[in-house]
Protein backbone atom coordinates (compact mmCIF):
# COMPACT_ATOMS: atom_id res chain seq x y z
CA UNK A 1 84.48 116.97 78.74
CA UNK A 2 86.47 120.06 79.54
CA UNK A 3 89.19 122.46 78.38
CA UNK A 4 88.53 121.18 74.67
CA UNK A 5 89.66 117.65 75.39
CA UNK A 6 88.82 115.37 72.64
CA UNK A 7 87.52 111.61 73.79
CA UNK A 8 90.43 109.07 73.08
CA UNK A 9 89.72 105.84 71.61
CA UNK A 10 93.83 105.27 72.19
CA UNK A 11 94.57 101.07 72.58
CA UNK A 12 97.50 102.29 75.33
CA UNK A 13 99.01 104.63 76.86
CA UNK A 14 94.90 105.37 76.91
CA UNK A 15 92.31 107.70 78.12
CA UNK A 16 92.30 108.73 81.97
CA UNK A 17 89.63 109.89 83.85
CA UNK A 18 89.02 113.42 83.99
CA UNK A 19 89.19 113.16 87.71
CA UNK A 20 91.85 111.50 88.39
CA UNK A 21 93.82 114.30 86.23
CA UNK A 22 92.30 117.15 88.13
CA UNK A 23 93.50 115.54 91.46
CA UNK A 24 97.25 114.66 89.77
CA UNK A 25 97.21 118.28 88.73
CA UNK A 26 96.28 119.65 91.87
CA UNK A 27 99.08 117.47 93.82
CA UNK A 28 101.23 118.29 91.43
CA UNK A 29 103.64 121.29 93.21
CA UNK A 30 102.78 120.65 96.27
CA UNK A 31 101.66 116.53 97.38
CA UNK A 32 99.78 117.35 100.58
CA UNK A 33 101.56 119.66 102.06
CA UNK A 34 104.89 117.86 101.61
CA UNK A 35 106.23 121.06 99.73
CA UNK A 36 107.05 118.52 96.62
CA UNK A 37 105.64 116.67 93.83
CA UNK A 38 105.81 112.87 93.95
CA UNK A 39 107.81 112.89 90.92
CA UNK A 40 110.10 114.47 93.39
CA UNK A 41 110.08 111.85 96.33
CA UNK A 42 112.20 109.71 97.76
CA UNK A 43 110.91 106.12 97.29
CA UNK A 44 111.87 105.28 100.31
CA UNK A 45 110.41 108.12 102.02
CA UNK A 46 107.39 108.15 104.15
CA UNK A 47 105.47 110.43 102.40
CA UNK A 48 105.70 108.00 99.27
CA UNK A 49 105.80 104.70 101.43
CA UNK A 50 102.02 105.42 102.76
CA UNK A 51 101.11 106.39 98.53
CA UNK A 52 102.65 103.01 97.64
CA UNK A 53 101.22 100.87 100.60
CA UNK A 54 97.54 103.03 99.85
CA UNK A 55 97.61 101.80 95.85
CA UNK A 56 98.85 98.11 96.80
CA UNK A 57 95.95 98.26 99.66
CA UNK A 58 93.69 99.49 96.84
CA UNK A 59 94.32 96.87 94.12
CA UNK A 60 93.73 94.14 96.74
CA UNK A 61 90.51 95.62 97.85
CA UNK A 62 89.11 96.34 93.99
CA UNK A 63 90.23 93.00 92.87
CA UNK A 64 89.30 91.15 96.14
CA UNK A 65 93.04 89.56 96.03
CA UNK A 66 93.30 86.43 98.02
CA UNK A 67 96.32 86.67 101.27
CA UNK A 68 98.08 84.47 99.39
CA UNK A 69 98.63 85.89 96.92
CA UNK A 70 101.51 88.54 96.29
CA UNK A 71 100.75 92.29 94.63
CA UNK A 72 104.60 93.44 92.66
CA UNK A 73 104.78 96.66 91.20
CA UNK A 74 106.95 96.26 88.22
CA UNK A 75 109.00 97.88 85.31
CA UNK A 76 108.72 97.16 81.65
CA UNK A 77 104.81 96.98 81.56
CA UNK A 78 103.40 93.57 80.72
CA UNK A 79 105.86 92.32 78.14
CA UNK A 80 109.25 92.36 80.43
CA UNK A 81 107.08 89.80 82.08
CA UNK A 82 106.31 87.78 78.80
CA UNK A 83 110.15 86.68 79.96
CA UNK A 84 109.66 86.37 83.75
CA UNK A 85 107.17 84.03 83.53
CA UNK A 86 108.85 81.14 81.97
CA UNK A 87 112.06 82.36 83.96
CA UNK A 88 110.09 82.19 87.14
CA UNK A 89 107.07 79.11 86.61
CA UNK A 90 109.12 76.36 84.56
CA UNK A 91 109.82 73.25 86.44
CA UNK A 92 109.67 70.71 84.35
CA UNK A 93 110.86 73.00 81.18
CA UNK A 94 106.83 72.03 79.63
CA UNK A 95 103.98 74.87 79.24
CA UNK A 96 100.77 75.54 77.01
CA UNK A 97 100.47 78.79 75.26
CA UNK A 98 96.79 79.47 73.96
CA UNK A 99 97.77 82.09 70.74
CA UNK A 100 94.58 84.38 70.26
CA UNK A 101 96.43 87.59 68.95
CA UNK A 102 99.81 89.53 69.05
CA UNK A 103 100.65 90.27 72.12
CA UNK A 104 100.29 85.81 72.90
CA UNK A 105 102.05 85.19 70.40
CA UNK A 106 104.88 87.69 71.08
CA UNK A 107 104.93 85.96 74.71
CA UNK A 108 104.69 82.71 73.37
CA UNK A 109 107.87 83.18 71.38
CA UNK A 110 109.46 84.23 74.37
CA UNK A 111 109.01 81.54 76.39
CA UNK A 112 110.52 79.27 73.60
CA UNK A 113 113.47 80.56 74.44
CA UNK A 114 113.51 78.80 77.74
CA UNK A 115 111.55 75.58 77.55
CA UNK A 116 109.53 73.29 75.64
CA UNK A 117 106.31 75.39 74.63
CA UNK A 118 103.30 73.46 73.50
CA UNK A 119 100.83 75.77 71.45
CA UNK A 120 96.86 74.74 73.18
CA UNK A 121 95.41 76.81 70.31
CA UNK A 122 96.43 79.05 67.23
CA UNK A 123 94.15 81.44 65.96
CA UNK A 124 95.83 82.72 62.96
CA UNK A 125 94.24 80.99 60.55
CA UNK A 126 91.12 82.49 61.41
CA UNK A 127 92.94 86.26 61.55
CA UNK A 128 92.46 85.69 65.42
CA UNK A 129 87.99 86.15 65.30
CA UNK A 130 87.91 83.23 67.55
CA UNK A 131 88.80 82.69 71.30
CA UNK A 132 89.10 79.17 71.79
CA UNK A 133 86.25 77.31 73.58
CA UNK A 134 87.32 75.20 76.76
CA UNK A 135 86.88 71.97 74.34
CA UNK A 136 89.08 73.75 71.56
CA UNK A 137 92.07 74.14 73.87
CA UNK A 138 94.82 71.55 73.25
CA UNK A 139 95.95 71.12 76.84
CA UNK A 140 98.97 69.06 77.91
CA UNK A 141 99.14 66.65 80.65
CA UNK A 142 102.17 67.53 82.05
CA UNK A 143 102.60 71.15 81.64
CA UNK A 144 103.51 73.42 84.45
CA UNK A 145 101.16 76.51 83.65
CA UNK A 146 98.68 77.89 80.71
CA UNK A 147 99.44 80.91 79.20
CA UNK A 148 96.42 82.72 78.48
CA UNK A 149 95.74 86.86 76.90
CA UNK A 150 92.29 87.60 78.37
CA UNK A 151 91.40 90.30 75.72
CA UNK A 152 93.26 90.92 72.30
CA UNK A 153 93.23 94.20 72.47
CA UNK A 154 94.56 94.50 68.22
CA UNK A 155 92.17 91.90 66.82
CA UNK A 156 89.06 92.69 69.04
CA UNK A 157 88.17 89.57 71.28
CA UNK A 158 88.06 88.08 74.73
CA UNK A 159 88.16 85.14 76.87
CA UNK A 160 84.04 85.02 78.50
CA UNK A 161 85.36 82.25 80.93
CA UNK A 162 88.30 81.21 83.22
CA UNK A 163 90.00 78.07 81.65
CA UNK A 164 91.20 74.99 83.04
CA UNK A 165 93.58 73.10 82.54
CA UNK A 166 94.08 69.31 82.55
CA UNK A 167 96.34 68.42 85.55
CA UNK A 168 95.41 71.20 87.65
CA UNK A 169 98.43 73.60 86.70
CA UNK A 170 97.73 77.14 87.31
CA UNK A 171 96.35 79.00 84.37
CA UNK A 172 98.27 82.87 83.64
CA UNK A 173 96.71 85.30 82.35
CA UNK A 174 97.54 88.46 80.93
CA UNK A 175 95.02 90.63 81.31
CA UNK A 176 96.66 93.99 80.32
CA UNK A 177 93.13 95.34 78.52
CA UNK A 178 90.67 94.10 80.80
CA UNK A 179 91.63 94.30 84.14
CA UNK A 180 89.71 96.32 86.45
CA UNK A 181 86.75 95.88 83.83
CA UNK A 182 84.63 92.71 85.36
CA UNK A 183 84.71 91.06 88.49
CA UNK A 184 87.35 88.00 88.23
CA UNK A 185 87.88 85.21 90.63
CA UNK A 186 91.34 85.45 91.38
CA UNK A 187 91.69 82.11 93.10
CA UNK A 188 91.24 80.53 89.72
CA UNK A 189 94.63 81.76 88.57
CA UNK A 190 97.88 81.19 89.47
CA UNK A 191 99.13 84.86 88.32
CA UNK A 192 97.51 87.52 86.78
CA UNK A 193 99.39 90.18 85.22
CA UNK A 194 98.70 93.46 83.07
CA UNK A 195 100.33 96.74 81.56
CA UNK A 196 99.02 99.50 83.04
CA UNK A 197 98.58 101.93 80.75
CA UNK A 198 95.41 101.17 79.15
CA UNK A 199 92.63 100.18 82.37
CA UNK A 200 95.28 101.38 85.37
CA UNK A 201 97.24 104.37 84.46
CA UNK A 202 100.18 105.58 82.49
CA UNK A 203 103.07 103.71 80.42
CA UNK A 204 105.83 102.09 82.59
CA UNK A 205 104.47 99.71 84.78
CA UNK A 206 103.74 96.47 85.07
CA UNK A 207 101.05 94.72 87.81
CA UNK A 208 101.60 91.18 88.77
CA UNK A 209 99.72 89.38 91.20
CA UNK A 210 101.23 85.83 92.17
CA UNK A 211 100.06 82.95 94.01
CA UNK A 212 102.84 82.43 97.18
CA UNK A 213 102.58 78.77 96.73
CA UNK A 214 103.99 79.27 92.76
CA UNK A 215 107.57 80.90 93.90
CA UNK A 216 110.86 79.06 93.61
CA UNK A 217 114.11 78.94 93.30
CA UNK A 218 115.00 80.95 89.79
CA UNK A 219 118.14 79.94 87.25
CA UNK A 220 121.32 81.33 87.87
CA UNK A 221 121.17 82.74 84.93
CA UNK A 222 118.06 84.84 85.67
CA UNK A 223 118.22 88.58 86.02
CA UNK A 224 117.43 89.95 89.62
CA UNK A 225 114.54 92.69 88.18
CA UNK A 226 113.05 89.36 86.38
CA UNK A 227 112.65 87.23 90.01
CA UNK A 228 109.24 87.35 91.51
CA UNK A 229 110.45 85.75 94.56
CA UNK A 230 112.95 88.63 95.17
CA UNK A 231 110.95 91.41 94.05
CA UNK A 232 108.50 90.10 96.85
CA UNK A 233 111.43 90.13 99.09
CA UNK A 234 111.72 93.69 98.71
CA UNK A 235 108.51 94.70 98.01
CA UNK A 236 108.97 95.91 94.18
CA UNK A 237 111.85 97.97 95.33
CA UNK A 238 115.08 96.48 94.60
CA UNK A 239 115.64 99.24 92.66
CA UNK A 240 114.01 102.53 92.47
CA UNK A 241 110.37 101.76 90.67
CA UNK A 242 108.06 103.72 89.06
CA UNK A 243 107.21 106.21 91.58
CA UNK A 244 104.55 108.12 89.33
CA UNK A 245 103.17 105.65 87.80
CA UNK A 246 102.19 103.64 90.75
CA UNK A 247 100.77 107.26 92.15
CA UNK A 248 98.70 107.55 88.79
CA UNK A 249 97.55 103.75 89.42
CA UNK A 250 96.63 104.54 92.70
CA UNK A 251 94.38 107.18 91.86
CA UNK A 252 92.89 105.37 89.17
CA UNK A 253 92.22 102.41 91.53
CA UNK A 254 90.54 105.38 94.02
CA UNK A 255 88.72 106.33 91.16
CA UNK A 256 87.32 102.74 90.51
CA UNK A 257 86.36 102.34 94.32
CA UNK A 258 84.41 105.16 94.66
CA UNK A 259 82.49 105.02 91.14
CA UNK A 260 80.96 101.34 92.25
CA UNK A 261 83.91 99.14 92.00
CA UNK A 262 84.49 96.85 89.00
CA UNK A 263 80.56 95.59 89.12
CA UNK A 264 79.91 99.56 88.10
CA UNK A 265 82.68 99.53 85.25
CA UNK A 266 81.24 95.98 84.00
CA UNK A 267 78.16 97.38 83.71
CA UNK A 268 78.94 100.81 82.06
CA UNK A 269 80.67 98.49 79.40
CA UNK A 270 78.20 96.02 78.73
CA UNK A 271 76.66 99.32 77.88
CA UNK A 272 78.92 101.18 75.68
CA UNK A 273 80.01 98.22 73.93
CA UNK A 274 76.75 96.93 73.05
CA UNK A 275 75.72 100.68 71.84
CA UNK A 276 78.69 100.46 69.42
CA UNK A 277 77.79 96.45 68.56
CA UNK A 278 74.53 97.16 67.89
CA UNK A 279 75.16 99.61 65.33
CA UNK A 280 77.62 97.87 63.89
CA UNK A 281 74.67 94.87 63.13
CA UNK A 282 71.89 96.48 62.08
CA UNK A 283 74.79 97.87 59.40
CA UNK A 284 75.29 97.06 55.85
CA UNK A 285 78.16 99.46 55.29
CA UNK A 286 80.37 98.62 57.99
CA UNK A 287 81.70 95.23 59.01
CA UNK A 288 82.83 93.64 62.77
CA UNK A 289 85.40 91.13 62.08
CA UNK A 290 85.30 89.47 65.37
CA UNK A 291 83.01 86.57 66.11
CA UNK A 292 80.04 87.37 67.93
CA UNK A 293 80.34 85.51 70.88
CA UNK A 294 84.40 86.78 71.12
CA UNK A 295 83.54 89.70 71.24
CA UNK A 296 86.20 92.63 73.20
CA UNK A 297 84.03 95.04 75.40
CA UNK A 298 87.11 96.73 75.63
CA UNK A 299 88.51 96.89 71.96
CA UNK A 300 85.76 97.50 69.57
CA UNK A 301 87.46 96.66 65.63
CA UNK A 302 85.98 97.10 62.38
CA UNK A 303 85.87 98.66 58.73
CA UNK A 304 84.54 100.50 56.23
CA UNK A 305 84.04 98.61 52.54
CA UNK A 306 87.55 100.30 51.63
CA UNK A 307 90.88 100.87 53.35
CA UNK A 308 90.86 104.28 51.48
CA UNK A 309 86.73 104.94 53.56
CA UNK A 310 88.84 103.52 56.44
CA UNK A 311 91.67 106.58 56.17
CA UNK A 312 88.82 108.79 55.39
CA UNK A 313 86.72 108.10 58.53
CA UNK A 314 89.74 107.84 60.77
CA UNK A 315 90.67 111.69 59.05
CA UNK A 316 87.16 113.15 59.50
CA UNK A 317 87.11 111.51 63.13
CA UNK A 318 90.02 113.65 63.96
CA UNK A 319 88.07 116.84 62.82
CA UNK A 320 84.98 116.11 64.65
CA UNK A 321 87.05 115.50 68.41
CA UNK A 322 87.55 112.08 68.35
CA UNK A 323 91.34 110.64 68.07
CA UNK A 324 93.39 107.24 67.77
CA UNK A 325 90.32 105.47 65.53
CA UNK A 326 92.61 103.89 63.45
CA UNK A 327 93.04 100.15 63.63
CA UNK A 328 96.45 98.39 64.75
CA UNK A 329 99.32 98.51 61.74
CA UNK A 330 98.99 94.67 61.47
CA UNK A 331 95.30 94.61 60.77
CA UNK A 332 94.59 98.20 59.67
CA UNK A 333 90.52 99.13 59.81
CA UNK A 334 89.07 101.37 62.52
CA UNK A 335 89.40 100.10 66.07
CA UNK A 336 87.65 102.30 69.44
CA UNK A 337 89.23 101.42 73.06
CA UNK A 338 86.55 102.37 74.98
CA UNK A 339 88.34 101.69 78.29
CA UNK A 340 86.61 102.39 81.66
CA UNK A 341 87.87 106.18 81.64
CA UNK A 342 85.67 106.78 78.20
CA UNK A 343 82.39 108.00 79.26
CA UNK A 344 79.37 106.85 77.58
CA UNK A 345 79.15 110.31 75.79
CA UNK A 346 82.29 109.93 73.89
CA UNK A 347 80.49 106.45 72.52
CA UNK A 348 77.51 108.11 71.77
CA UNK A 349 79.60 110.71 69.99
CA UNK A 350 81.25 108.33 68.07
CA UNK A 351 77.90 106.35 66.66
CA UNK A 352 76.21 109.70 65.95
CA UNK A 353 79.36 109.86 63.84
CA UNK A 354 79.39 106.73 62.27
CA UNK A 355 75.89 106.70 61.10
CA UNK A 356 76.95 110.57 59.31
CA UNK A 357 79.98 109.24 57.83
CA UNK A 358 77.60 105.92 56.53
CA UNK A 359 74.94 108.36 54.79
CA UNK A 360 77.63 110.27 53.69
CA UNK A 361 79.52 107.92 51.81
CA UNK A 362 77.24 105.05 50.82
């Protein structure tokens, strides 16, 4: 690490790479010899038409993104699309919503609003330690999609397989915390969608990428930045979009190409997530809530044997150059995002840490 940065266990807006910062600093008068900064650009300029067309490029090439399927750039992160979705993929006003955590449950309630929304599994009863099994999900026979949150980024878990659903309806997935993590077959979704801001880049945009064959004809009532079909049309930019964020998401994807593709980030966290997991079980003092085979290799959440060692670890964290190891406000504890941008020092930091702050306070 340089310049005293500390390593960022931050859920979102989340850790970058320290290249991709040294190359957004660099462009930052002066993009290229344009004699501005993107933040400065027209969107509609050539100069930023070859950045946006470069980052869409990229995103198909990481992900290995089918032709037929369409790549939006989008405002309002991932949960302005916990609306479009039901907006966009209801036809016959039915859908299956598998609740594992918040942020499904938030999009389930969203999509209530516009149809009849069967729930295919409910976690809460369980605090959400469990990701459903394929035989655990509650699937309709007549629903148009399946609404699915790859990783629960608060509670610490994640789907290990692609579901499927009964009648061959496409599954969605929001995969806001995992994507660009692990290889994923694309073909076996209908959409995928994420935030960007904790495995792509900064806060304000949203990725979506859409099977062709899923478009239609939107209500009346639906808002024009909330239609896939005509954000397709004009190719994220009805309006002006997020200019810099895209930018940031391209580097980030050129970051991700050149390090060994999402093969080499699966790998690196297999490995800093079992470092942290393993530590965690050979542990009497602290405890992993999440089930074993749920686990998040993204989201690692646990405790201490008292909310008040919790604040105190959390504290002394701080001290020692580690920051945002506190656990969502819904579930409290100690969680570490260890995102593809965290390098397997600041994880080896943090357990060297964790085993002092054990033999300190047993």
């Amino acid at each position: 690490m340089t310049d005293n940065r500390v390593f960022n266990f931050s859920a979102g807006p989340s850790m970058l790479p320290v290249e991709v910062l040294e190359k957004a600093a660099k462009q930052m008068m002066n993009y290229e010899g344009s004699g501005m900064s993107v933040m400065e650009m027209s969107h509609r300029s050539a100069a930023y038409l070859d950045i946006f067309n470069k980052t869409k490029d990229l995103l198909r090439k990481v992900m290995n993104v089918p032709e037929n399927y369409e790549i939006l750039f989008l405002h309002g992160g991932a949960t302005q699309q916990f609306s479009m979705i039901p907006l966009n993929f209801l036809k016959t006003g039915k859908a299956d919503y598998a609740i594992t955590g918040n942020f499904s449950n938030l999009a389930y309630k969203e999509a209530t609003k516009y149809g009849d929304i069967h729930v295919a599994y409910d976690g809460s009863d369980q605090n959400y330690a469990h990701v459903p099994t394929q035989e655990e999900l509650d699937l309709s026979n007549d629903a148009d999609y399946l609404h699915i949150c790859a990783n629960n980024t608060i509670f610490g878990t994640e789907y290990k397989y692609d579901p499927v659903t009964k009648n061959g309806c496409p599954v969605i997935a929001d995969m806001s915390s995992n994507i660009l993590s692990q290889k994923v077959d694309v073909s076996k979704y209908g959409m995928i969608y994420a935030g960007a801001q904790k495995n792509m880049g900064i806060a304000g945009l949203g990725i979506a990428i859409v099977r062709q064959d899923l478009l239609q004809k939107v209500p009346a009532f639906c808002p024009v930045l909330m239609d896939y079909s005509l954000m397709i049309k004009k190719d994220s930019m009805y309006n002006t979009p997020s200019a810099y964020a895209i930018y940031m998401c391209g580097l980030v994807l050129e970051w991700v190409d050149q390090n060994g593709g999402v093969e080499a980030m699966y790998q690196r966290s297999i490995k800093k997530s079992q470092m942290l997991y393993d530590y965690l079980d050979q542990s009497d003092f602290y405890h992993a809530p999440a089930d074993k085979a749920n686990r998040s290799r993204m989201n690692v959440t646990f405790t201490t044997p008292s909310k008040e060692l919790d604040a105190k670890f959390v504290k002394e964290s701080i001290a020692a150059g580690m920051t945002n190891l506190k656990g969502h406000r819904l579930v409290g504890g100690i969680r570490a995002s260890i995102y593809n941008a965290m390098p397997i020092e600041g994880v080896e930091k943090l357990v060297a840490f964790m085993k002092e702050f054990e033999e300190a306070n047993k």
